[in-house]
PDB file of N, CA and C in Angstrom:
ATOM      1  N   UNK A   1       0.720   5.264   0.897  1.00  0.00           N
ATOM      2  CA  UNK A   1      -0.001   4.273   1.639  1.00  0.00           C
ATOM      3  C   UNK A   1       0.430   4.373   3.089  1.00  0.00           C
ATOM      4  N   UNK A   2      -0.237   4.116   4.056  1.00  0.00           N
ATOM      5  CA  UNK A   2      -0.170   4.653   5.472  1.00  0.00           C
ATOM      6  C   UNK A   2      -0.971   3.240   6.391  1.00  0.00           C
ATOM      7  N   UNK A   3      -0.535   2.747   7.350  1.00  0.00           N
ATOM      8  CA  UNK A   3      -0.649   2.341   8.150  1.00  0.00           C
ATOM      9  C   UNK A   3      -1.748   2.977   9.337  1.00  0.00           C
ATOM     10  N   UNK A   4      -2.659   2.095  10.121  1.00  0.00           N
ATOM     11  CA  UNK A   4      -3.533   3.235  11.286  1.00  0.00           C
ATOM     12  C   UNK A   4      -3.268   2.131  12.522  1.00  0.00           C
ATOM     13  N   UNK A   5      -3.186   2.597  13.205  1.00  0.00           N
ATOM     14  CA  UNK A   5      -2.878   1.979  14.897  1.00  0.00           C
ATOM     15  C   UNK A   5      -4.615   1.777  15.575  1.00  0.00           C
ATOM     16  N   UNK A   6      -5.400   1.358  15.464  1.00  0.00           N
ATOM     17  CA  UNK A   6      -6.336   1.851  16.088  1.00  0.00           C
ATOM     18  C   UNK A   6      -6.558   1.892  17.542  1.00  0.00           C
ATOM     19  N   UNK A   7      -5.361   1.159  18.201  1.00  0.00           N
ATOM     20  CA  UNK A   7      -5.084   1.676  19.663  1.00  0.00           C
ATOM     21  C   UNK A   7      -4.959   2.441  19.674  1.00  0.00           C
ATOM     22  N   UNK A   8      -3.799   3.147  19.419  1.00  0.00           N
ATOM     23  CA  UNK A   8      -2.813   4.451  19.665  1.00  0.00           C
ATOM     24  C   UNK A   8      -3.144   5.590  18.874  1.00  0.00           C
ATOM     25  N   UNK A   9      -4.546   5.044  17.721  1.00  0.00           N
ATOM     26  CA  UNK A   9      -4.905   6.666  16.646  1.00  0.00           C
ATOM     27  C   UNK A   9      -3.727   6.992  16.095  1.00  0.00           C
ATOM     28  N   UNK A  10      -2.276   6.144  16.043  1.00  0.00           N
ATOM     29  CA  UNK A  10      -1.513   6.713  15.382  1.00  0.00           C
ATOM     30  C   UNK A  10      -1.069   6.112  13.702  1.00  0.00           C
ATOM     31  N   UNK A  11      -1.043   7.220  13.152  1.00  0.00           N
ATOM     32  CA  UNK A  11      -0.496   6.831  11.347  1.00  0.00           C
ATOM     33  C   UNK A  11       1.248   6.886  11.284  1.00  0.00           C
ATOM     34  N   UNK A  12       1.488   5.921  10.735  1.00  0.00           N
ATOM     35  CA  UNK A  12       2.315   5.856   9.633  1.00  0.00           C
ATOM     36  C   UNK A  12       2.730   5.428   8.346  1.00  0.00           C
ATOM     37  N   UNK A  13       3.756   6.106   7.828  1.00  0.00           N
ATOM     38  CA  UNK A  13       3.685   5.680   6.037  1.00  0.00           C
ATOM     39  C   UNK A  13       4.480   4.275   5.949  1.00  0.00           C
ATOM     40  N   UNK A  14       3.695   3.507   5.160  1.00  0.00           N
ATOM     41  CA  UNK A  14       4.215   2.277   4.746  1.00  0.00           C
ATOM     42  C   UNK A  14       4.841   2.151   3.542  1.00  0.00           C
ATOM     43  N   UNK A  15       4.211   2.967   2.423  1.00  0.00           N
ATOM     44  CA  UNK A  15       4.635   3.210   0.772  1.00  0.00           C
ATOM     45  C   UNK A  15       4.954   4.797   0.617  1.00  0.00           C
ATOM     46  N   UNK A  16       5.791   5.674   0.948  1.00  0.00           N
ATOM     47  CA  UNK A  16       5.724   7.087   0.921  1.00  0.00           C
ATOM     48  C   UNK A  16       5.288   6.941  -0.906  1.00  0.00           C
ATOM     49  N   UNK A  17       4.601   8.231  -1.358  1.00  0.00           N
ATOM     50  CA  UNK A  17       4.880   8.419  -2.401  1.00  0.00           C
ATOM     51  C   UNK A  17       4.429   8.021  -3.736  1.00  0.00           C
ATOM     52  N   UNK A  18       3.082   7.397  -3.658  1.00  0.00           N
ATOM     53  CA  UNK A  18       2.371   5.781  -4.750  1.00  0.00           C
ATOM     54  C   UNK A  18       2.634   6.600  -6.106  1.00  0.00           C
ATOM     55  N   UNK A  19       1.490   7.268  -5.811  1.00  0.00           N
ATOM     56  CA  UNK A  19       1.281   8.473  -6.818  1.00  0.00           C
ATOM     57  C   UNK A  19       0.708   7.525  -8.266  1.00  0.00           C
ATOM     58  N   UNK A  20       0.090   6.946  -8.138  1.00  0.00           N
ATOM     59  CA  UNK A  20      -0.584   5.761  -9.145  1.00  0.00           C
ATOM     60  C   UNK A  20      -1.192   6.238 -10.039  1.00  0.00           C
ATOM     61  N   UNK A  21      -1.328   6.137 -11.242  1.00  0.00           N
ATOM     62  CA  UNK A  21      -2.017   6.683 -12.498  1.00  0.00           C
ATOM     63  C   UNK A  21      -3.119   5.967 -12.680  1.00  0.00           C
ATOM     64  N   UNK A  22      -4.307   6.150 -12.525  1.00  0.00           N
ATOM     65  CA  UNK A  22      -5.788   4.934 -11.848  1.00  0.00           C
ATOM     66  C   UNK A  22      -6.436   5.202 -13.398  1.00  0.00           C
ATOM     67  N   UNK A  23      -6.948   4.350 -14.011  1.00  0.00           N
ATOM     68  CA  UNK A  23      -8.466   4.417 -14.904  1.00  0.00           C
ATOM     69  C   UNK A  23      -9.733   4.035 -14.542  1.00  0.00           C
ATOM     70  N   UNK A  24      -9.671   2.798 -13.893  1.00  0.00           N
ATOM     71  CA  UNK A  24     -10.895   2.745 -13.210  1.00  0.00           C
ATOM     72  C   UNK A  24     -10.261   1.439 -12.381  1.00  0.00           C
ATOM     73  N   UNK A  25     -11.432   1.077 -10.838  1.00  0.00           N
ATOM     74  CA  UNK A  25     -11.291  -0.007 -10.139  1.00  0.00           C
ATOM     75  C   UNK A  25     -10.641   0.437  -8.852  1.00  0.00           C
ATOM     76  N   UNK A  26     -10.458  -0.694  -8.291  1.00  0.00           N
ATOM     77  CA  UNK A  26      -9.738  -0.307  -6.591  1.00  0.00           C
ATOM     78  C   UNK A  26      -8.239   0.116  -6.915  1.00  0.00           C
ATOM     79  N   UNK A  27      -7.460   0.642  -6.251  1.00  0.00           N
ATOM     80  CA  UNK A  27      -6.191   1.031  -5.974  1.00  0.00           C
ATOM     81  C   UNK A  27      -5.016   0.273  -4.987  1.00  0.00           C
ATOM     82  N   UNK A  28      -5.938  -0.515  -4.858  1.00  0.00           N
ATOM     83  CA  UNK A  28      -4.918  -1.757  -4.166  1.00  0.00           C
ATOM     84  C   UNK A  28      -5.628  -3.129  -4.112  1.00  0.00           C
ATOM     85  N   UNK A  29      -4.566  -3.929  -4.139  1.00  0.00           N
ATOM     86  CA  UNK A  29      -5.146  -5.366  -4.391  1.00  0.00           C
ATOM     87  C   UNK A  29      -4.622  -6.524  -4.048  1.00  0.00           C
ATOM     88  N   UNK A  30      -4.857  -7.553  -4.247  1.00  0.00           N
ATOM     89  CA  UNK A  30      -3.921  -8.897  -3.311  1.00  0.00           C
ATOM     90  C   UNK A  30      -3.704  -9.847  -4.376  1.00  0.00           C
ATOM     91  N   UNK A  31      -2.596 -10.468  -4.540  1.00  0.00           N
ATOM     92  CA  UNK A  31      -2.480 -11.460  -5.570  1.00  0.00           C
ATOM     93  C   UNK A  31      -3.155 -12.999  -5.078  1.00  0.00           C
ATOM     94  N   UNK A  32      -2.347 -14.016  -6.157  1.00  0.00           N
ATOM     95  CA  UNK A  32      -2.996 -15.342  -5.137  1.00  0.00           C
ATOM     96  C   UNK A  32      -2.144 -15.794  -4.188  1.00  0.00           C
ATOM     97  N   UNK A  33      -1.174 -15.000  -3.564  1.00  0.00           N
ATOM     98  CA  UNK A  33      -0.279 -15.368  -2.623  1.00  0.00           C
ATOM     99  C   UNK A  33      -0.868 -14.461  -1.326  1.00  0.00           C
ATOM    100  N   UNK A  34      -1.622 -13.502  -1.586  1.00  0.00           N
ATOM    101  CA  UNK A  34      -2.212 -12.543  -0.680  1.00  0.00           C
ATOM    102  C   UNK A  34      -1.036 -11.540  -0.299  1.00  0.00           C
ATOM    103  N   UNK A  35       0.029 -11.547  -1.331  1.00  0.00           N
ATOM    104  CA  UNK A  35       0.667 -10.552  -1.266  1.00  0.00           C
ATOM    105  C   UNK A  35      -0.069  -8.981  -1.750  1.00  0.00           C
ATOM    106  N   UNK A  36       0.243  -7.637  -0.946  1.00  0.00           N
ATOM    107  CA  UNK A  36      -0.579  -6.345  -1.149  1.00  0.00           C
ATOM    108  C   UNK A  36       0.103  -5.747  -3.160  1.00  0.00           C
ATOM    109  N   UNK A  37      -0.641  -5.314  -3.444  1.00  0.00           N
ATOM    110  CA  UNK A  37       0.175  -4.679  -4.596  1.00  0.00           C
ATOM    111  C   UNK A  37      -0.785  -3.404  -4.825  1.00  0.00           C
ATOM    112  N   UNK A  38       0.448  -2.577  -5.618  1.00  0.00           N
ATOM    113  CA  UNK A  38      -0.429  -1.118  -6.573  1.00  0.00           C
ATOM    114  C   UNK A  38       0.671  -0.605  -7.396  1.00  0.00           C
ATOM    115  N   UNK A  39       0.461   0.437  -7.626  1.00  0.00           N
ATOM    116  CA  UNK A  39       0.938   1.072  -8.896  1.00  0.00           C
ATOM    117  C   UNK A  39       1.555   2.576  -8.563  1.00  0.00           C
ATOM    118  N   UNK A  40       2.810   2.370  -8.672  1.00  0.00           N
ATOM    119  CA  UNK A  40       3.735   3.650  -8.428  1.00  0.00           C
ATOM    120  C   UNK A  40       4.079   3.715  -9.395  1.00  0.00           C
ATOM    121  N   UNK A  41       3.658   5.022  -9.965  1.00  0.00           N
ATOM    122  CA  UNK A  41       3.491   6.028 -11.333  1.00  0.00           C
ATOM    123  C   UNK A  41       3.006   4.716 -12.470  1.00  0.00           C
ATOM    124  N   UNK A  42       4.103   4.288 -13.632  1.00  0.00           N
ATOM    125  CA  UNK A  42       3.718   3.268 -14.144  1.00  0.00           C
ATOM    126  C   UNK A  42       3.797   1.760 -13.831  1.00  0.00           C
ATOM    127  N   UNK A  43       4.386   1.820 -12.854  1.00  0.00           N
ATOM    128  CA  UNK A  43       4.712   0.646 -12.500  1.00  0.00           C
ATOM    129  C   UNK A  43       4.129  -0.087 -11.421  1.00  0.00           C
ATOM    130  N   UNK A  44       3.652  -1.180 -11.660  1.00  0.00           N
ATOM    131  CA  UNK A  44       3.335  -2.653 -10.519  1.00  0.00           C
ATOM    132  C   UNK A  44       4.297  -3.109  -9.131  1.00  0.00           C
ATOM    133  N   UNK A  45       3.649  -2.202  -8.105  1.00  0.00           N
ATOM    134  CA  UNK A  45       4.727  -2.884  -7.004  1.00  0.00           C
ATOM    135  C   UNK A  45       4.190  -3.756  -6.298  1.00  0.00           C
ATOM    136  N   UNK A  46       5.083  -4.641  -5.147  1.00  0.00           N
ATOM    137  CA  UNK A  46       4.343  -5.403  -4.251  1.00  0.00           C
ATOM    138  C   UNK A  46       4.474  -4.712  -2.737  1.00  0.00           C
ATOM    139  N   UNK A  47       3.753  -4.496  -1.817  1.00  0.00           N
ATOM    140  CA  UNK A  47       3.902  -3.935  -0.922  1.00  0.00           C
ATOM    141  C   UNK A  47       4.331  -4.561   0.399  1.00  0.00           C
ATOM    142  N   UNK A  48       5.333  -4.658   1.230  1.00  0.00           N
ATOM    143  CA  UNK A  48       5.436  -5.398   2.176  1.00  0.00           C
ATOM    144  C   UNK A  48       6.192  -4.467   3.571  1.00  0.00           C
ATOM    145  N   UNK A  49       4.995  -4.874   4.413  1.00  0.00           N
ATOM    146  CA  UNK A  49       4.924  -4.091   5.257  1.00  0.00           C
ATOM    147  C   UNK A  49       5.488  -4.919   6.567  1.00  0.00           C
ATOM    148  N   UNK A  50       6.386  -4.681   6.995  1.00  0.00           N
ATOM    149  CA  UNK A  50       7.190  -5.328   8.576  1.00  0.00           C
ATOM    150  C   UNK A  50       7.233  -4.153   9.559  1.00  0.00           C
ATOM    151  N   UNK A  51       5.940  -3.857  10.097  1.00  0.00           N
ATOM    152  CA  UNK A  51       6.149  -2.760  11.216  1.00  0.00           C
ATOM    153  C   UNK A  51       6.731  -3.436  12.346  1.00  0.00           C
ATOM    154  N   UNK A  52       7.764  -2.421  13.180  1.00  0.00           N
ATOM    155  CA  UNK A  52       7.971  -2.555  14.094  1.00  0.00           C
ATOM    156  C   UNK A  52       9.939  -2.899  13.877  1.00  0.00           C
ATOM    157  N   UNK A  53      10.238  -3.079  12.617  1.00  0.00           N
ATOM    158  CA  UNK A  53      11.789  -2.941  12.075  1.00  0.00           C
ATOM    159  C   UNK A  53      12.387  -1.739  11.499  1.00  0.00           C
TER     160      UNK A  53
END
């Protein structure tokens, strides 16, 4: 998962590595806290992103 600057056109990685095992549906998603989540290999992560630390 990767980050985009659309000032600066610049990327960086936020999740190196997901590598998610998909069957069907989106690949990322928001709970009811609007926390980000997906799936690294078998497992359910939450994603939290603090750019700029």
């Amino acid at each position: 998962m990767f980050r985009f600057d659309p000032r600066a056109f610049a990327v960086s990685t936020v999740v190196p590595a997901v590598n998610g095992s998909w069957c069907s549906g989106s690949h990322l998603t928001d709970d009811e806290a609007g926390h980000l989540c997906t799936m690294r290999g078998r497992n359910l992560i939450r994603i939290t992103d603090r750019p700029g630390r």
